[in-house]
C-alpha atoms as a PDB file:
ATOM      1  CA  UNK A   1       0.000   0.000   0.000  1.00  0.00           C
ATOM      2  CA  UNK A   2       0.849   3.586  -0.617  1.00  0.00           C
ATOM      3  CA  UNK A   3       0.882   5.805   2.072  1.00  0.00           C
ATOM      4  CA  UNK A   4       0.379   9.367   1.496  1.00  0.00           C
ATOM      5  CA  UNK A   5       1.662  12.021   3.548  1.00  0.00           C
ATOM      6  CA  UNK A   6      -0.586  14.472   4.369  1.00  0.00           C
ATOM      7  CA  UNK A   7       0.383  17.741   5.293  1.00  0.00           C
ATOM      8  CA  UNK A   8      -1.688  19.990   6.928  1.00  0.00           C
ATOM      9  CA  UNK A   9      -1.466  23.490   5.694  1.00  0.00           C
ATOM     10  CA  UNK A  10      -2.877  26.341   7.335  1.00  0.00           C
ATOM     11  CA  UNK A  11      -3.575  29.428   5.631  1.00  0.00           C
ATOM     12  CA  UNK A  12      -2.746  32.170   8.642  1.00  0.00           C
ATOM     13  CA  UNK A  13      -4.023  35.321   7.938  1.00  0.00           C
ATOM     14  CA  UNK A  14      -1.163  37.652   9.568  1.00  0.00           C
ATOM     15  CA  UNK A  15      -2.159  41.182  10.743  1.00  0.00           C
ATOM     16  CA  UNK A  16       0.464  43.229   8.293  1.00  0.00           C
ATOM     17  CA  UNK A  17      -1.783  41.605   5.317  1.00  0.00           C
ATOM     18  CA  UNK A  18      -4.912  42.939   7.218  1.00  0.00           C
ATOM     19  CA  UNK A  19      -3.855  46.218   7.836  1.00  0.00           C
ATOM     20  CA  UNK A  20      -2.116  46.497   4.132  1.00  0.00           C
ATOM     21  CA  UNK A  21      -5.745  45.201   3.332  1.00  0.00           C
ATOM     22  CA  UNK A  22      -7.593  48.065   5.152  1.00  0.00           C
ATOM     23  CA  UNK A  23      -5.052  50.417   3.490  1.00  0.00           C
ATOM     24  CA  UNK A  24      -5.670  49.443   0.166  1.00  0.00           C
ATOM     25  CA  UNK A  25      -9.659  49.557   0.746  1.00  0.00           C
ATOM     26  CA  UNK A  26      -9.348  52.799   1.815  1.00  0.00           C
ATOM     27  CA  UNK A  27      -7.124  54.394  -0.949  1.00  0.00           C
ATOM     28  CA  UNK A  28     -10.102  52.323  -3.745  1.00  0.00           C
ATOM     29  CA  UNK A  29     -12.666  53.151  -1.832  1.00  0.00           C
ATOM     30  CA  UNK A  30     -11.514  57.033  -2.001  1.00  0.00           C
ATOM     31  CA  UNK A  31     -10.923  57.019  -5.388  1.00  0.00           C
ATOM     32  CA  UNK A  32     -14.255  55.641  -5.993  1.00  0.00           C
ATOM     33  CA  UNK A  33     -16.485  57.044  -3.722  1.00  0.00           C
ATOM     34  CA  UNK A  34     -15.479  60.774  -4.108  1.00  0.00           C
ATOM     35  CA  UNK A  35     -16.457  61.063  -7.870  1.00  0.00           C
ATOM     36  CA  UNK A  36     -19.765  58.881  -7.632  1.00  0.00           C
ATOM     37  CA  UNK A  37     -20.584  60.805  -4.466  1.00  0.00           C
ATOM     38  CA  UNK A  38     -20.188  64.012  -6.220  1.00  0.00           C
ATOM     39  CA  UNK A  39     -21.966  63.292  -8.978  1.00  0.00           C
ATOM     40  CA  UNK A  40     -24.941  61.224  -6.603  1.00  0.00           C
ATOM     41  CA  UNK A  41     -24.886  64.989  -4.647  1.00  0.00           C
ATOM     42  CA  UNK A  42     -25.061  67.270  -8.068  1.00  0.00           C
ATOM     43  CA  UNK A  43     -28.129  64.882  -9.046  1.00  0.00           C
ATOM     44  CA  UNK A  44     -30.272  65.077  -6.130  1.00  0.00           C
ATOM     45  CA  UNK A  45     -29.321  69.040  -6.085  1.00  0.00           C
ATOM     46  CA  UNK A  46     -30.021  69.173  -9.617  1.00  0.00           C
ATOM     47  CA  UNK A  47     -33.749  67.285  -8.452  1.00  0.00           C
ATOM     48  CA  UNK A  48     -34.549  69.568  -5.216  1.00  0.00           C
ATOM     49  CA  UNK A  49     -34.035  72.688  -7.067  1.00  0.00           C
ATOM     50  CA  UNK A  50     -36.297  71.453 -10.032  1.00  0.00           C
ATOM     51  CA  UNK A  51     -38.589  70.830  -7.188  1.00  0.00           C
ATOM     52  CA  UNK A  52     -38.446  73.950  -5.700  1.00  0.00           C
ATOM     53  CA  UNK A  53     -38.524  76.425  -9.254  1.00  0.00           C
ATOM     54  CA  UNK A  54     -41.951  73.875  -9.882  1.00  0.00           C
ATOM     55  CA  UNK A  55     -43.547  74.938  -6.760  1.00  0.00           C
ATOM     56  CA  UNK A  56     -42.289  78.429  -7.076  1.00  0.00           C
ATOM     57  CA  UNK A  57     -44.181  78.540 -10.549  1.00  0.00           C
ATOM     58  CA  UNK A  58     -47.313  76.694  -8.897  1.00  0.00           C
ATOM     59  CA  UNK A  59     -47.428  79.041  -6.183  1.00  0.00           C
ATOM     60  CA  UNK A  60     -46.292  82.143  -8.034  1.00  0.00           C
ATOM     61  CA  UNK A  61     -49.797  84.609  -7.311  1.00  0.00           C
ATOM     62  CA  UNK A  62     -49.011  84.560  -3.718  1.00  0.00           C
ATOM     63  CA  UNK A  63     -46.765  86.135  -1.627  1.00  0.00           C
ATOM     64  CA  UNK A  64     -43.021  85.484  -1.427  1.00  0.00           C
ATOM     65  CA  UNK A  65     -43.446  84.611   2.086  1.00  0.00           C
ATOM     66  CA  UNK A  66     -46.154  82.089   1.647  1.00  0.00           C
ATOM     67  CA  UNK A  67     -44.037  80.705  -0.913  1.00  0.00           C
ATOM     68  CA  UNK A  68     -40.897  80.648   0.953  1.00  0.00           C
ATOM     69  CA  UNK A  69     -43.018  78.833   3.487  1.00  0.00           C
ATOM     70  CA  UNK A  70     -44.612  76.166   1.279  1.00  0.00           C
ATOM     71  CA  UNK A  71     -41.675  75.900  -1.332  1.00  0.00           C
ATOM     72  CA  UNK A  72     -38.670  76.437   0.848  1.00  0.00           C
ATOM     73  CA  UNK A  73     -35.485  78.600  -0.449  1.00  0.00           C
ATOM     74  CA  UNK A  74     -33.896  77.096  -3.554  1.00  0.00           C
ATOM     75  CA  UNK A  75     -31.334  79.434  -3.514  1.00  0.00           C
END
């Protein structure tokens, strides 16, 4: 018969790999986010203040503080 030596391996996760890891997550993650946060923050801007000039328009007989009150301040 054969016999096989087995060898048990363990795969160790040491903590320089987890902070070079974290490091490397963070420097993605900031090159990332920033531009698709911008541009998810010039969207929804871009949204409230159509909001806001379409209740302005709506509203546009009464006065300005009426319609500072129901439209809020776009500006």
């Amino acid at each position: 018969m054969l016999r096989q030596d087995t060898v048990e391996r363990r795969n160790t996760i040491k903590r320089k790999h987890l902070v070079f890891s974290l490091i490397t997550g963070l420097i993605i993650g900031t090159f990332l986010g920033t531009p698709i946060g911008w541009l998810a923050h010039r969207f929804y801007e871009q949204q409230r203040l159509a909001k806001v000039l379409l209740c302005r328009e709506q509203n546009r007989n009464q006065p300005a503080v009426v319609v500072d009150s129901i439209c809020g301040r776009g500006f």
